[in-house]
Structures are given as structure tokens and as C-alpha cells.
PDB file of N, CA and C in Angstrom:
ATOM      1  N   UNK A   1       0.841  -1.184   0.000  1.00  0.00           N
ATOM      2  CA  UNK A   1       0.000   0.000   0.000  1.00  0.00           C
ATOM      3  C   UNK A   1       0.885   1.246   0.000  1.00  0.00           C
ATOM      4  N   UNK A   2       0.524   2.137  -1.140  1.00  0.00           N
ATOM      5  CA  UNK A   2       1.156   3.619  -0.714  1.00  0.00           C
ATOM      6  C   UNK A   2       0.751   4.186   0.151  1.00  0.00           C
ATOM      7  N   UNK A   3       1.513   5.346   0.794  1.00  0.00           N
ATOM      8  CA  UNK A   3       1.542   6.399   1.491  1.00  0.00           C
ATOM      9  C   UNK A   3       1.254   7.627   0.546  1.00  0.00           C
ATOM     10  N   UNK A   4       0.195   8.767   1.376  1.00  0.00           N
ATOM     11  CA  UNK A   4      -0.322   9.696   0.458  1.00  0.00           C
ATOM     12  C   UNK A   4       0.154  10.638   1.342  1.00  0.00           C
ATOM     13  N   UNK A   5       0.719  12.210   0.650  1.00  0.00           N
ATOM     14  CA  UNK A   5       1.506  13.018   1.265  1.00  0.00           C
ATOM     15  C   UNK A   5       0.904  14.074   0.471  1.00  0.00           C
ATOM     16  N   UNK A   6       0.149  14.756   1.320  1.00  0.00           N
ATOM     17  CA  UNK A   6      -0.505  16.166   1.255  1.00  0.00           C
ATOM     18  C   UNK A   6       0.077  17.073   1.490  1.00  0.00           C
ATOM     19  N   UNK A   7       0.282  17.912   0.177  1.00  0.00           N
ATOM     20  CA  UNK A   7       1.280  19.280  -0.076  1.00  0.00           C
ATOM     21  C   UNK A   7       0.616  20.497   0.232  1.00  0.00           C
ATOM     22  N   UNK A   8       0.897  21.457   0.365  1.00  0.00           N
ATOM     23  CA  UNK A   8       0.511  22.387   1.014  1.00  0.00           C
ATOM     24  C   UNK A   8      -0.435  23.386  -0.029  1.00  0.00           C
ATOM     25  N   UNK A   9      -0.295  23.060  -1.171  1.00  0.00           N
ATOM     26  CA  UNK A   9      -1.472  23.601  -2.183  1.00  0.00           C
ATOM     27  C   UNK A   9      -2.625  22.801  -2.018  1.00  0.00           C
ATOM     28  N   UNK A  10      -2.554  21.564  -2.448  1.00  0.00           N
ATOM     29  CA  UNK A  10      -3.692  20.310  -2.138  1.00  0.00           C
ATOM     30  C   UNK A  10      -4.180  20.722  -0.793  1.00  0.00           C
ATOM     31  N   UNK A  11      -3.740  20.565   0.410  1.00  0.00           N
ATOM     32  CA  UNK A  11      -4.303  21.253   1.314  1.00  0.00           C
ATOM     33  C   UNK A  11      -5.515  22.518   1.829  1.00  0.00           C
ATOM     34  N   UNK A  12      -4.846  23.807   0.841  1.00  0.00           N
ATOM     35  CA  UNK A  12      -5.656  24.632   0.679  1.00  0.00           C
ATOM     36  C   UNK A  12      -6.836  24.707  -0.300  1.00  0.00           C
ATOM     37  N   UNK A  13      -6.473  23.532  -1.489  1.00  0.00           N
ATOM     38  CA  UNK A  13      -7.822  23.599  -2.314  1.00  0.00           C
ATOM     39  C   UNK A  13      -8.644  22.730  -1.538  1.00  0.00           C
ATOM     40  N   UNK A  14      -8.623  21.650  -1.016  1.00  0.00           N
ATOM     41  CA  UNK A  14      -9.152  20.680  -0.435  1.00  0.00           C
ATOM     42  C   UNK A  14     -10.067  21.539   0.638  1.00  0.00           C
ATOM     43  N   UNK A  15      -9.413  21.942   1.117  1.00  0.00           N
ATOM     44  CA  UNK A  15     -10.243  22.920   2.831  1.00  0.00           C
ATOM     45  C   UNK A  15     -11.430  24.108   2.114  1.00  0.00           C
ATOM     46  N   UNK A  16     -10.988  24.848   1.365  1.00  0.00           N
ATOM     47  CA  UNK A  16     -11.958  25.556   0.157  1.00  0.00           C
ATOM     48  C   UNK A  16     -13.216  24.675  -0.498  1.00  0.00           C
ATOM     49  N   UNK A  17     -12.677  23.426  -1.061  1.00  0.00           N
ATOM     50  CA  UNK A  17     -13.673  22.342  -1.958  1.00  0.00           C
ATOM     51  C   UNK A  17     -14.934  22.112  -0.714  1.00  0.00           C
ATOM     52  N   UNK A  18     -14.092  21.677   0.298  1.00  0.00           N
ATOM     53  CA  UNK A  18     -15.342  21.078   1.270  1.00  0.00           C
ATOM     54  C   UNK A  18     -15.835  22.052   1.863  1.00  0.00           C
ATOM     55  N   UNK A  19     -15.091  23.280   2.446  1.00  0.00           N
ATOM     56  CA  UNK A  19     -16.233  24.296   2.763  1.00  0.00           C
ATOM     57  C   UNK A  19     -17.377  24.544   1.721  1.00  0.00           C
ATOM     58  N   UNK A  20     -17.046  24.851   0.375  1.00  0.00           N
ATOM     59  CA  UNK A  20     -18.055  24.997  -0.437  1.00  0.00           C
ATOM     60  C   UNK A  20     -19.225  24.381  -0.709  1.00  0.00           C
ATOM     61  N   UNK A  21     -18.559  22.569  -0.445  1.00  0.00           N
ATOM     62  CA  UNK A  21     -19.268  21.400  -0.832  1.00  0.00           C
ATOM     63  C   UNK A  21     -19.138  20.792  -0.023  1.00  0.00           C
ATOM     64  N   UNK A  22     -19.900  20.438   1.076  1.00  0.00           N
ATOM     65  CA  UNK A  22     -19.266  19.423   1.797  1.00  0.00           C
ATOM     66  C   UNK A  22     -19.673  17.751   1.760  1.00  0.00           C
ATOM     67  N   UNK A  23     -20.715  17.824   0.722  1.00  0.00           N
ATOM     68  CA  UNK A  23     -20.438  16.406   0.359  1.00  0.00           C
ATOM     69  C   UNK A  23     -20.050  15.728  -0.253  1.00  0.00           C
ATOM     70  N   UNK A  24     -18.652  16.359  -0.614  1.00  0.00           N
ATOM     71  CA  UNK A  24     -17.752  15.760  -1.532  1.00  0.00           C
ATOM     72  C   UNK A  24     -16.666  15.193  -0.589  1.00  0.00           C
ATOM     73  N   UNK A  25     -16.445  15.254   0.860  1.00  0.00           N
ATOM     74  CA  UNK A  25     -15.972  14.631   1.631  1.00  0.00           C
ATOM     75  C   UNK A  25     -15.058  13.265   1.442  1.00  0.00           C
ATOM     76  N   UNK A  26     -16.651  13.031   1.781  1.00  0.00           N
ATOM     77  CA  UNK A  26     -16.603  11.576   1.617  1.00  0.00           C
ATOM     78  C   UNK A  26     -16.276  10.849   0.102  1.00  0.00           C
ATOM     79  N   UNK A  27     -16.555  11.198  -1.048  1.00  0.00           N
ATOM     80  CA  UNK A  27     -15.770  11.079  -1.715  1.00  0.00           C
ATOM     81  C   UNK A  27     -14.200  11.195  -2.239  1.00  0.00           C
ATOM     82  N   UNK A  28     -14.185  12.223  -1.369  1.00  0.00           N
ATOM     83  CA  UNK A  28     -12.777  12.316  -1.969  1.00  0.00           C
ATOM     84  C   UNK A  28     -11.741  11.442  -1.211  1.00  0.00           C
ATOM     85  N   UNK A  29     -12.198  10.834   0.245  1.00  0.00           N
ATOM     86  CA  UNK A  29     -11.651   9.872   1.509  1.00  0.00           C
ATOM     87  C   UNK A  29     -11.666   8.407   0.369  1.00  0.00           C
ATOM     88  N   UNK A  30     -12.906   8.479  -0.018  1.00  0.00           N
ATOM     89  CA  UNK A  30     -12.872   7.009  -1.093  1.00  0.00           C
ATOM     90  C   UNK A  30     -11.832   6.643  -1.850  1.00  0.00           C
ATOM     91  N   UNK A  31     -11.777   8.080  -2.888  1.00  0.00           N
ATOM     92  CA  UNK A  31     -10.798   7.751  -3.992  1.00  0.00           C
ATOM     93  C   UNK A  31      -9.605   7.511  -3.291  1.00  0.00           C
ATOM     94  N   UNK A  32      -9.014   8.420  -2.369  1.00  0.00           N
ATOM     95  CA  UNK A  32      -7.830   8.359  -1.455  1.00  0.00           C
ATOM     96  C   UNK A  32      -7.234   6.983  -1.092  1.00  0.00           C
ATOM     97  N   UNK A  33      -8.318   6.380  -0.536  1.00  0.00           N
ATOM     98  CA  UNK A  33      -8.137   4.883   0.129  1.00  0.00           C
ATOM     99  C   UNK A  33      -7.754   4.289  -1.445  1.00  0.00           C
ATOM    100  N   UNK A  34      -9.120   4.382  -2.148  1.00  0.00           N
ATOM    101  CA  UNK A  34      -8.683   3.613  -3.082  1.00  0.00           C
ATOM    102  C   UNK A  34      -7.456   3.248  -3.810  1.00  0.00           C
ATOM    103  N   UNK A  35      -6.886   4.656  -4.485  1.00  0.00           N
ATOM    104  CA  UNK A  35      -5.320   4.880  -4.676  1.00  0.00           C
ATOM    105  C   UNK A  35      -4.696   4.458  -4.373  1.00  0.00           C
ATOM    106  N   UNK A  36      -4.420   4.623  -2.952  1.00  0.00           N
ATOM    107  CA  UNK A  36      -3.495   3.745  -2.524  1.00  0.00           C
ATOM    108  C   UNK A  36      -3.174   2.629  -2.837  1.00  0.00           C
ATOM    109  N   UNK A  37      -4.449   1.810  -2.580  1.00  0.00           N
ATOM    110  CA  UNK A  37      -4.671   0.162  -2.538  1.00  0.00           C
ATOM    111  C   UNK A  37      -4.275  -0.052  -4.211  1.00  0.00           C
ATOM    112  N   UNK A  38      -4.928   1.011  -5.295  1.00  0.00           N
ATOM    113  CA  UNK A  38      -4.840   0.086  -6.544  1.00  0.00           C
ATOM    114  C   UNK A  38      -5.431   1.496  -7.355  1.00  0.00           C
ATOM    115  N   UNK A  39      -3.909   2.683  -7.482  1.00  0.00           N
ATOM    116  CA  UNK A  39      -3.722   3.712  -8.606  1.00  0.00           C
ATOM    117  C   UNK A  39      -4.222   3.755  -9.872  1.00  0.00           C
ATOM    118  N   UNK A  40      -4.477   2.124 -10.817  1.00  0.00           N
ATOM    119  CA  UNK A  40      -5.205   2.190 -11.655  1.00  0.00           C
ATOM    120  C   UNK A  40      -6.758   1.117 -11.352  1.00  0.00           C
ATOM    121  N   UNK A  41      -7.485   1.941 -10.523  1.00  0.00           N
ATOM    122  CA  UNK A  41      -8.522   1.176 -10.516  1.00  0.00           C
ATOM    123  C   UNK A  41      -9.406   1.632 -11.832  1.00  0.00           C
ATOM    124  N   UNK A  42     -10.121   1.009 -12.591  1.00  0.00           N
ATOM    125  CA  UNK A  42     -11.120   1.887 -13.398  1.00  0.00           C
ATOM    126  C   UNK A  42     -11.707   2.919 -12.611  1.00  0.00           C
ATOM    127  N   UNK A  43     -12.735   2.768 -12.020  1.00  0.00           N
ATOM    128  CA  UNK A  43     -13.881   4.084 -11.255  1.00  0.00           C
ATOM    129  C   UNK A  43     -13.032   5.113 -10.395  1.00  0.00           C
ATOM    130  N   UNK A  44     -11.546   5.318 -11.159  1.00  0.00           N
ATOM    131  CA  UNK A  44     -10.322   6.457 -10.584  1.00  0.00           C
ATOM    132  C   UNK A  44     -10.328   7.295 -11.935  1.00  0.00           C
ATOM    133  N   UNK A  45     -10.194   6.231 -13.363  1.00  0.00           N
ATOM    134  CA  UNK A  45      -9.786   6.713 -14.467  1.00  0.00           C
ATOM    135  C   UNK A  45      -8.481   7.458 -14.257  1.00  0.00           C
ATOM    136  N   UNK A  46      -7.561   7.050 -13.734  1.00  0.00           N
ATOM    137  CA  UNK A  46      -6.102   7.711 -13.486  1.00  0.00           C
ATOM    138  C   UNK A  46      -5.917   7.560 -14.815  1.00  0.00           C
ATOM    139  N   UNK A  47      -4.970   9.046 -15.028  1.00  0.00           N
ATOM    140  CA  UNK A  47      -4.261   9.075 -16.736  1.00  0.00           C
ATOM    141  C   UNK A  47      -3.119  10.358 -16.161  1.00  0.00           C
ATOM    142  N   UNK A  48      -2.192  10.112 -17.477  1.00  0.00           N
ATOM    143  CA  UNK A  48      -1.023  11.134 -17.258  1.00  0.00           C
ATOM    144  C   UNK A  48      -1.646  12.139 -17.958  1.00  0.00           C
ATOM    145  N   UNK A  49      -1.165  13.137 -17.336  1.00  0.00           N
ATOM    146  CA  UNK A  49      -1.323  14.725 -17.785  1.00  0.00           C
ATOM    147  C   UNK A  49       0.034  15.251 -18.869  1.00  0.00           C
ATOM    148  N   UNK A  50      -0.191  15.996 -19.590  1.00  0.00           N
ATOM    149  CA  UNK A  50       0.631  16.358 -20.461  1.00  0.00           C
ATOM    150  C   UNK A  50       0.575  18.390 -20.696  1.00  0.00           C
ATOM    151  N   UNK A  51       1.799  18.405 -21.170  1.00  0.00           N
ATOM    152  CA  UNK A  51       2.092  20.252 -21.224  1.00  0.00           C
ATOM    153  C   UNK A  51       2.312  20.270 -20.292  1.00  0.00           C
ATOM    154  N   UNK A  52       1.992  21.493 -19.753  1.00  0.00           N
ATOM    155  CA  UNK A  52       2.350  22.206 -18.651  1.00  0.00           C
ATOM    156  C   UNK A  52       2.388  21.505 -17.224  1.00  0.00           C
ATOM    157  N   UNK A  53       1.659  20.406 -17.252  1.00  0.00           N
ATOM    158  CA  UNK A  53       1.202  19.358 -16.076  1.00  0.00           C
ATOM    159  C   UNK A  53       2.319  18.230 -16.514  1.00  0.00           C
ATOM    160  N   UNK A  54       2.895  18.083 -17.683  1.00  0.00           N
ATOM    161  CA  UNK A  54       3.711  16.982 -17.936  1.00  0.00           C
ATOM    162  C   UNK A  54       4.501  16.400 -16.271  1.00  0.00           C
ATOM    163  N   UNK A  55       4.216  15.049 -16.763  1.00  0.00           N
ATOM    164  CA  UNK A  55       4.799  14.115 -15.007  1.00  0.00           C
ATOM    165  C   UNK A  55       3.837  13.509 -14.387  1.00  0.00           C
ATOM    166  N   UNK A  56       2.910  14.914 -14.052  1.00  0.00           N
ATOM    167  CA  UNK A  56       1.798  14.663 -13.159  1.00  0.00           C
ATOM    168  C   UNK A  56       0.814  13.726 -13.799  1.00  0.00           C
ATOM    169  N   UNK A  57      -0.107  12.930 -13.022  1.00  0.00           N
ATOM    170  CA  UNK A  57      -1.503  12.044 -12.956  1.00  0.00           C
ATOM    171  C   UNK A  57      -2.390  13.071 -12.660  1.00  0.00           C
ATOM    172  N   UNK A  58      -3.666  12.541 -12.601  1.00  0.00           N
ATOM    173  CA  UNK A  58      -5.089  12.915 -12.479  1.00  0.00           C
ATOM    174  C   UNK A  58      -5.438  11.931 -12.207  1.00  0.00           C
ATOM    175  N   UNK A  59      -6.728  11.630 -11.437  1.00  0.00           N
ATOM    176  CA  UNK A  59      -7.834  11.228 -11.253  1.00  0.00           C
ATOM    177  C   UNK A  59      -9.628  11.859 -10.605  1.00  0.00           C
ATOM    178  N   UNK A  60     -10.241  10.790 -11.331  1.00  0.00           N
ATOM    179  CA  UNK A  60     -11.690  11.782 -11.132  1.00  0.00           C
ATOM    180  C   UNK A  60     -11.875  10.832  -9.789  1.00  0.00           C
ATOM    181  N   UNK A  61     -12.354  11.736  -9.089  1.00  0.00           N
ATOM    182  CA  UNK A  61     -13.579  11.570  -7.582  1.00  0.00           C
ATOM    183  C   UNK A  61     -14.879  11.725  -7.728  1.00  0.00           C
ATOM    184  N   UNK A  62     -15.669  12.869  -8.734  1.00  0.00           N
ATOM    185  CA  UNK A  62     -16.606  12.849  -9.226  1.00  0.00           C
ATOM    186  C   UNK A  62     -17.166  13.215 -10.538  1.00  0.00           C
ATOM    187  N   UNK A  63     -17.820  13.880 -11.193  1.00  0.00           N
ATOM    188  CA  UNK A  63     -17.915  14.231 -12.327  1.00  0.00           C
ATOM    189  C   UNK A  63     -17.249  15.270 -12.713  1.00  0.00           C
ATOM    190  N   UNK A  64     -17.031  16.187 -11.933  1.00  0.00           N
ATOM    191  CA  UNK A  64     -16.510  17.477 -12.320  1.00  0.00           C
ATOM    192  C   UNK A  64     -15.613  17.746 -10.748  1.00  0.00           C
ATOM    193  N   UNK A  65     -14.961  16.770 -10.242  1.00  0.00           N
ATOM    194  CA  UNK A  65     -13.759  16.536  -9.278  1.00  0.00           C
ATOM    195  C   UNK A  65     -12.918  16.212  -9.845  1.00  0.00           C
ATOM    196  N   UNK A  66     -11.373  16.778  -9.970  1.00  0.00           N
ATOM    197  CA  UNK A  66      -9.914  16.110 -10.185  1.00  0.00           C
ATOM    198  C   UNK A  66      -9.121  16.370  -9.267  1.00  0.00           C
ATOM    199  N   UNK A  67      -8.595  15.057  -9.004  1.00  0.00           N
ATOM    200  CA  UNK A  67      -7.424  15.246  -7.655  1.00  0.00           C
ATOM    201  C   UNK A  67      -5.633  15.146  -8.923  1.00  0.00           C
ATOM    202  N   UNK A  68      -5.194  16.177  -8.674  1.00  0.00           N
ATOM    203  CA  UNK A  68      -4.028  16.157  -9.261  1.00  0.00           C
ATOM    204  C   UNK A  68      -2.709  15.715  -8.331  1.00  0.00           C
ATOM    205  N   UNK A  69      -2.166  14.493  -9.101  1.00  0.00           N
ATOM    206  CA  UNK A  69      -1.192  13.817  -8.006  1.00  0.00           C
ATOM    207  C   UNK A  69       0.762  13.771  -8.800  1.00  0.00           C
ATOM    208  N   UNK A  70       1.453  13.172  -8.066  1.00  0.00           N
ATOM    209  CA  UNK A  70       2.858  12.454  -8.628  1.00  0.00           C
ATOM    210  C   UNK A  70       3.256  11.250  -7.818  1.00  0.00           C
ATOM    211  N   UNK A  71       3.294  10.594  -8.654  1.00  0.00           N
ATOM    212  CA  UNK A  71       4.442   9.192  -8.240  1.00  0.00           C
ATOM    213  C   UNK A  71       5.393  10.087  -7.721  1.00  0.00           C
ATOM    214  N   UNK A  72       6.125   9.591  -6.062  1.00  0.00           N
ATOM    215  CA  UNK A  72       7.416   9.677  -5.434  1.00  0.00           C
ATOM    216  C   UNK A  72       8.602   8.453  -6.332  1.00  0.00           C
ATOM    217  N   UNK A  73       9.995   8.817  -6.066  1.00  0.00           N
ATOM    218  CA  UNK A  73      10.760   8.010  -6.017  1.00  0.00           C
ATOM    219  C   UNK A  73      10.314   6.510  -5.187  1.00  0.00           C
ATOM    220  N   UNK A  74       9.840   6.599  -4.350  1.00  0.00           N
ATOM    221  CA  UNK A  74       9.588   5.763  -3.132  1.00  0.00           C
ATOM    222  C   UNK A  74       8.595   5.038  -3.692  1.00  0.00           C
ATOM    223  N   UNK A  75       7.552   5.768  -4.369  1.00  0.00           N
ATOM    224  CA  UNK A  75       6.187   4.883  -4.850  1.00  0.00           C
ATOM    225  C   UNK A  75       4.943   5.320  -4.114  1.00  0.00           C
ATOM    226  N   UNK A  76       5.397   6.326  -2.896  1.00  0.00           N
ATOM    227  CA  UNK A  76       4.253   6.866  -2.379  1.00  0.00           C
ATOM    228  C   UNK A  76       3.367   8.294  -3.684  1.00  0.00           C
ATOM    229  N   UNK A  77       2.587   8.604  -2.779  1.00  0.00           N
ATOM    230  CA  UNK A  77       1.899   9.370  -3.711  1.00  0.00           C
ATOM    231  C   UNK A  77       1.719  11.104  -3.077  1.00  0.00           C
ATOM    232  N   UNK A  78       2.165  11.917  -3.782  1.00  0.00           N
ATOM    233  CA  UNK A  78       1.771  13.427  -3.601  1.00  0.00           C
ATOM    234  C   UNK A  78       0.990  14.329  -4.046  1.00  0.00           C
ATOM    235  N   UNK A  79       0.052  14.367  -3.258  1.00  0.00           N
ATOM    236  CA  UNK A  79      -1.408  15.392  -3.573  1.00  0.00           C
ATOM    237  C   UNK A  79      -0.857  16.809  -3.925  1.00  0.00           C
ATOM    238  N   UNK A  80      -1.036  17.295  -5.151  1.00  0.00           N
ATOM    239  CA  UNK A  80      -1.022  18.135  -5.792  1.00  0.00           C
ATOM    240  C   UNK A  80      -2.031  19.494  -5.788  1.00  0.00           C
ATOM    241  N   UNK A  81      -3.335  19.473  -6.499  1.00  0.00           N
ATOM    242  CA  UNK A  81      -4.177  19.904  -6.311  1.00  0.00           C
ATOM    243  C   UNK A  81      -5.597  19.529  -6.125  1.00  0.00           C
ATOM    244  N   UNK A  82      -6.623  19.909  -5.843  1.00  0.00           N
ATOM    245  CA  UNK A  82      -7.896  19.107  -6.394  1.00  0.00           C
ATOM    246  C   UNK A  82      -8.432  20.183  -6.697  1.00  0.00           C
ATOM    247  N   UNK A  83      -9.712  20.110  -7.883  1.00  0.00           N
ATOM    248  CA  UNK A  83     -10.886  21.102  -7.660  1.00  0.00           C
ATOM    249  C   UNK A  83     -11.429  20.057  -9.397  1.00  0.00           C
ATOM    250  N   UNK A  84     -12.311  21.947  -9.857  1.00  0.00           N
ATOM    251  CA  UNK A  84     -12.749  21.227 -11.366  1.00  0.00           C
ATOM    252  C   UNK A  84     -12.370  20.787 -11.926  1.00  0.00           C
ATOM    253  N   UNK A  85     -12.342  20.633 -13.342  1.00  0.00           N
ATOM    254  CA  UNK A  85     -11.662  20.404 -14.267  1.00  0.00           C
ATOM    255  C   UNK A  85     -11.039  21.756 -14.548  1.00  0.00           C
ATOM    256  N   UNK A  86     -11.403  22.898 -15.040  1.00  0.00           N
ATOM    257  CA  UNK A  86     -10.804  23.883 -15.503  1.00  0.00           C
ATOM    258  C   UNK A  86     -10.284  24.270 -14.430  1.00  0.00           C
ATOM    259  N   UNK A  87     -10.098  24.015 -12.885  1.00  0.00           N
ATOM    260  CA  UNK A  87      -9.382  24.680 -11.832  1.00  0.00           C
ATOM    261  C   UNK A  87      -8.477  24.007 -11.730  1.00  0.00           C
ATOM    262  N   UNK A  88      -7.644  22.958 -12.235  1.00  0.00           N
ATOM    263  CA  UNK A  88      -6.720  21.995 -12.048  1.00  0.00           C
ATOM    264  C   UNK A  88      -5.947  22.163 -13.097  1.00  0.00           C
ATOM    265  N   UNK A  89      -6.792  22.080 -14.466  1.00  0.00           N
ATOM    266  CA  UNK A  89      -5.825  22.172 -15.298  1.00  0.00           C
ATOM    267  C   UNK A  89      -5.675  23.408 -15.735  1.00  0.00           C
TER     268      UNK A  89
END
């Protein structure tokens, strides 16, 4: 199982997302767990990002949720950003 390491941007969109929404919570705890356990699950749709995001992953939490992440050296995982689609990318 990876380890997930929340950066200090991810942080602040995250605390913003759920004040706004707060029942996206619990979704976003789902995908989290999930990740860990198994990065390419289908119902994650993880894919690499390209341009300006080149490196970085994505995955959806909900329809119009993206958690923006990176593979560590280690294999753990680093939370990047989350929000829309157009707020991520």
C-alpha cells in the first residue's frame, strides 16, 4: 500500500472544496483509500497529464472533481491539487 503526502497547495484547495461542498468529503476519503490500494482502478480513471502538467496524474472523484497527483521516487503518492476540471488544469 502507498503512502499519500498532502502538499501544502492540495491542502488549501481541499479545505476551500469542502467548505463549499461538503459532500464531496466523503468522496474524496474514497478515492484516497482507493489509490493507494490500486492507482489504476477503473472508477479512478487515473491518466497522465501532459504540457504544462507533464509528469503529473489525475484522477476523477466525481464528475466534475480532479485530484491532481505524482508518483514519489519511493512509490508513495503526492497530492497536488484538487478542484474542477478547468481549476486543475
Amino acid at each position: 500500500m502507498r503512502n499519500i503526502i498532502w502538499g501544502s497547495s492540495f491542502k488549501r484547495a481541499y479545505k476551500r472544496l469542502i467548505r463549499a461542498d461538503p459532500s464531496l468529503r466523503p468522496k474524496v476519503v474514497k478515492a484516497l483509500e482507493t489509490v493507494t490500494k490500486a492507482p489504476f482502478y477503473p472508477s479512478l480513471k487515473t491518466h497522465k497529464l501532459s504540457g504544462e502538467l507533464k509528469g503529473l496524474w489525475a484522477l476523477v472523484v466525481e464528475y466534475d472533481c480532479r485530484i491532481v497527483f505524482q508518483f514519489t521516487k519511493d512509490g508513495d503518492i503526492l497530492l497536488i491539487d484538487i478542484g474542477t476540471h478547468d481549476e486543475v488544469y
